[in-house]
C-alpha atoms as a PDB file:
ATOM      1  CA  UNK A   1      32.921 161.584 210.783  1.00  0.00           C
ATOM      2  CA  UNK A   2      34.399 159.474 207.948  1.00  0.00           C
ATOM      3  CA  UNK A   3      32.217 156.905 206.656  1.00  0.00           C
ATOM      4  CA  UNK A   4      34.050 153.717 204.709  1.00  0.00           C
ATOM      5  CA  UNK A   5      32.121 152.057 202.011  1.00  0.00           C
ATOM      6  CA  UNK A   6      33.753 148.782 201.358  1.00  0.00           C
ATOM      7  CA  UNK A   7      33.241 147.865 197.861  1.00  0.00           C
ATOM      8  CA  UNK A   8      32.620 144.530 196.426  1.00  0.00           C
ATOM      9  CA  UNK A   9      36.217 143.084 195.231  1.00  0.00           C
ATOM     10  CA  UNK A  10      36.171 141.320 191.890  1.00  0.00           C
ATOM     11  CA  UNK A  11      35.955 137.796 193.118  1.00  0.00           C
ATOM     12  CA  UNK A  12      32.969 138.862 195.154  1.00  0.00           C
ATOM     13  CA  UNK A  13      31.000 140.355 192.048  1.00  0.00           C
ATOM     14  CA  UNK A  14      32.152 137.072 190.491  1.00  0.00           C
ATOM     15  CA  UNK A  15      30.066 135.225 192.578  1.00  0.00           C
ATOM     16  CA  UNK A  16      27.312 137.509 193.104  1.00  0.00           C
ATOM     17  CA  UNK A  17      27.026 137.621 188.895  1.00  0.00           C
ATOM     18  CA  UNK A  18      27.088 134.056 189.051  1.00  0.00           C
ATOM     19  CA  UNK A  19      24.133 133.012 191.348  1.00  0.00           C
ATOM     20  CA  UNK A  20      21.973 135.765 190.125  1.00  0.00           C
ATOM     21  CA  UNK A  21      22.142 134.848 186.871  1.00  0.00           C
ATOM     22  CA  UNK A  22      21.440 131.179 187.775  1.00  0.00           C
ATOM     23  CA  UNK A  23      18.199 132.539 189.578  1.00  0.00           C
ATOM     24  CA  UNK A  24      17.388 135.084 186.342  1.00  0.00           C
ATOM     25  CA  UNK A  25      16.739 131.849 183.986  1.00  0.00           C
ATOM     26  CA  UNK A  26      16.113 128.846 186.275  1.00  0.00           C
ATOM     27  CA  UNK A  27      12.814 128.469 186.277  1.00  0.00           C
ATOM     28  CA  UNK A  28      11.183 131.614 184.281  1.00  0.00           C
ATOM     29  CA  UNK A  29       8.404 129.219 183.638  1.00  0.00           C
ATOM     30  CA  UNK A  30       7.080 129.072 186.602  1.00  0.00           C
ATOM     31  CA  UNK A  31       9.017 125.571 187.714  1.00  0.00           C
ATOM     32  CA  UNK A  32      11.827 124.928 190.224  1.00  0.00           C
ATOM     33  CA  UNK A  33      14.650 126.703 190.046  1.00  0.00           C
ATOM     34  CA  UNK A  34      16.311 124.457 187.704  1.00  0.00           C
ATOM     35  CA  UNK A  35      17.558 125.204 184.045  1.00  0.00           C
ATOM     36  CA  UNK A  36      15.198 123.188 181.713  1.00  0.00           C
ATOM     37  CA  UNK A  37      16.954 123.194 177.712  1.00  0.00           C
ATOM     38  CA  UNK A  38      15.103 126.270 176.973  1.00  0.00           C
ATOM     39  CA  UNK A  39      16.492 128.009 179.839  1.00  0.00           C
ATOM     40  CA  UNK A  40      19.901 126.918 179.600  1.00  0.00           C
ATOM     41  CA  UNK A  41      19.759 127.772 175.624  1.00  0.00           C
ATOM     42  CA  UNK A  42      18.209 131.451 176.697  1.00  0.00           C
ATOM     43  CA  UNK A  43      21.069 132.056 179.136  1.00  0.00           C
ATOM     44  CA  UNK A  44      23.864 131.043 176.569  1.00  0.00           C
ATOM     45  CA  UNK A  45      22.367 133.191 174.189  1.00  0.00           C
ATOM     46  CA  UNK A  46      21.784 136.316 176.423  1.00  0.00           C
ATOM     47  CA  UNK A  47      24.492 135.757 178.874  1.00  0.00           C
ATOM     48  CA  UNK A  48      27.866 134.450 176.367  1.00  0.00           C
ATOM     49  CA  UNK A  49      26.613 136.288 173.323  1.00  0.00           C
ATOM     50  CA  UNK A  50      29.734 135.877 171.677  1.00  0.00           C
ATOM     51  CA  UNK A  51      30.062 132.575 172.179  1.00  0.00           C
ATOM     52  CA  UNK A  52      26.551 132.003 170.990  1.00  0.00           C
ATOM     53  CA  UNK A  53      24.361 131.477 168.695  1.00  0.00           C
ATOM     54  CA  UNK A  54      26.585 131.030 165.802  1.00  0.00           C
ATOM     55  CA  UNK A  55      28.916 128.948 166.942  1.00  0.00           C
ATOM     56  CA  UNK A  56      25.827 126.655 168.952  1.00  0.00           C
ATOM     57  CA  UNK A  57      23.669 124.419 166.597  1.00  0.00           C
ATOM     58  CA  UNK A  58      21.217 122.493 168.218  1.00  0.00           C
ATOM     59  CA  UNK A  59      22.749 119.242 167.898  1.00  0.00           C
ATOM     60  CA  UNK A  60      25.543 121.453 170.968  1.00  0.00           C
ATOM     61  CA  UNK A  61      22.920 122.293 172.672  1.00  0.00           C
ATOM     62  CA  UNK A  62      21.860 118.853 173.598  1.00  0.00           C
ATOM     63  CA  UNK A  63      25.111 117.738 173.900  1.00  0.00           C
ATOM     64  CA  UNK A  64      26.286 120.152 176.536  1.00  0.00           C
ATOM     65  CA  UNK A  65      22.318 119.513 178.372  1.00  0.00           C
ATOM     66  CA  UNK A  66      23.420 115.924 178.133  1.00  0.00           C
ATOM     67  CA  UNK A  67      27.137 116.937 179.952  1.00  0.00           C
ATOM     68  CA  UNK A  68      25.766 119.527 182.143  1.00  0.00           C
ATOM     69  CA  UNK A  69      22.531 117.275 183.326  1.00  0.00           C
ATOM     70  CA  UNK A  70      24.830 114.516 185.834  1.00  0.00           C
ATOM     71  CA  UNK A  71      21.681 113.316 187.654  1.00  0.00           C
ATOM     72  CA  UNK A  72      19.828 113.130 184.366  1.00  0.00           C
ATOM     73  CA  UNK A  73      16.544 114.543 185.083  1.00  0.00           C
ATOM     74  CA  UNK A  74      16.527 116.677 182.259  1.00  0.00           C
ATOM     75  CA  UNK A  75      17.625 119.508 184.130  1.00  0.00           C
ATOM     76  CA  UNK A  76      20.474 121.652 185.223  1.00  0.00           C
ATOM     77  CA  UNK A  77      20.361 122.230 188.719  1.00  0.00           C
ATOM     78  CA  UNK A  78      23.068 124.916 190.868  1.00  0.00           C
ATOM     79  CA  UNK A  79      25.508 122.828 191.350  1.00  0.00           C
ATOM     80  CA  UNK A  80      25.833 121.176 188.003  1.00  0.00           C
ATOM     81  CA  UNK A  81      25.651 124.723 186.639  1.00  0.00           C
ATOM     82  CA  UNK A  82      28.365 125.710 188.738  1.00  0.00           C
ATOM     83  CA  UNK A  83      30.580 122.666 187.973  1.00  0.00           C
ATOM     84  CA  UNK A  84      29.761 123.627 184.260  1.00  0.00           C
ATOM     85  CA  UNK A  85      31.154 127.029 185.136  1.00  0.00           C
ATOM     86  CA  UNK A  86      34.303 125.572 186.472  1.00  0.00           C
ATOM     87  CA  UNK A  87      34.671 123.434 183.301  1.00  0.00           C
ATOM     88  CA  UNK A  88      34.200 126.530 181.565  1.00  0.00           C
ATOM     89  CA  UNK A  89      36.930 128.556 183.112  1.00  0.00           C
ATOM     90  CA  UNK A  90      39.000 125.653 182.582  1.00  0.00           C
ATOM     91  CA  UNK A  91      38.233 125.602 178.717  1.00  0.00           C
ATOM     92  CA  UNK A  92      38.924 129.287 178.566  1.00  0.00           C
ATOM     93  CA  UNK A  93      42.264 128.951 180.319  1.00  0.00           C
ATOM     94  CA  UNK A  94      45.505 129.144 177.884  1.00  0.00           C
ATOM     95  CA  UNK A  95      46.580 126.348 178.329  1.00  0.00           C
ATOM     96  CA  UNK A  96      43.803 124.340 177.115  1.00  0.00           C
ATOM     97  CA  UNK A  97      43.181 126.363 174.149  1.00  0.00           C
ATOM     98  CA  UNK A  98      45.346 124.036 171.969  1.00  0.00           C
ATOM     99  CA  UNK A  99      43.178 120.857 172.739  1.00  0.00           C
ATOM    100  CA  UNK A 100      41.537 119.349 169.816  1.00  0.00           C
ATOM    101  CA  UNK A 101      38.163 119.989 169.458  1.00  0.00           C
ATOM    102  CA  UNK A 102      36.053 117.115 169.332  1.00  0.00           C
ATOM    103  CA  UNK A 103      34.057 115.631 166.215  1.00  0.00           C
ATOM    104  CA  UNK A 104      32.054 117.930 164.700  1.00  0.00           C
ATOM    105  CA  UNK A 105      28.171 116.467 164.702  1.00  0.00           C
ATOM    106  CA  UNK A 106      25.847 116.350 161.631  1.00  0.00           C
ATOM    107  CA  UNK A 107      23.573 118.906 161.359  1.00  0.00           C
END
């Protein structure tokens, strides 16, 4: 007998990749599973290495908590870390390459 082993298509690792690294960072400190700044810095760092740290200062890091953090609470909870994926995908797309980048800030 022939035994099929489906494997995972892209889209499905995707997602998988997705919430477990959402559940890696949120709340290594022992809180909710929510990204606190620290957490959300650690997983930019670890997770988009080449994105980060040298082109992060600390001045983007608080401005992206600020974007990410729609309730305010000072954290990022799943879904505003997977709408900030979504914006992601969307700055990484092509087309929206060629926007201008916003004012640098002073640090």
């Amino acid at each position: 007998m022939i035994v099929k082993v489906r494997m995972a298509q892209p889209l499905e690792q995707a997602l998988a990749a997705i919430v477990l690294t959402f559940q890696d960072y949120a709340g290594a400190s022992g809180e909710k599973p929510k990204l606190c700044r620290a957490e959300l810095k650690e997983l930019l760092r670890k997770e988009l290495p080449t994105w980060t740290p040298t082109e992060f200062r600390e001045c983007d890091y608080d401005k992206l908590m600020s974007a990410l953090d729609t309730n305010k609470d000072n954290e990022v909870d799943f879904e505003e870390y997977v709408h900030s994926l979504a914006r992601l995908c969307l700055f990484c797309h092509e087309y929206f390459r060629e926007c201008p980048p916003e004012p640098p800030c002073s640090q």
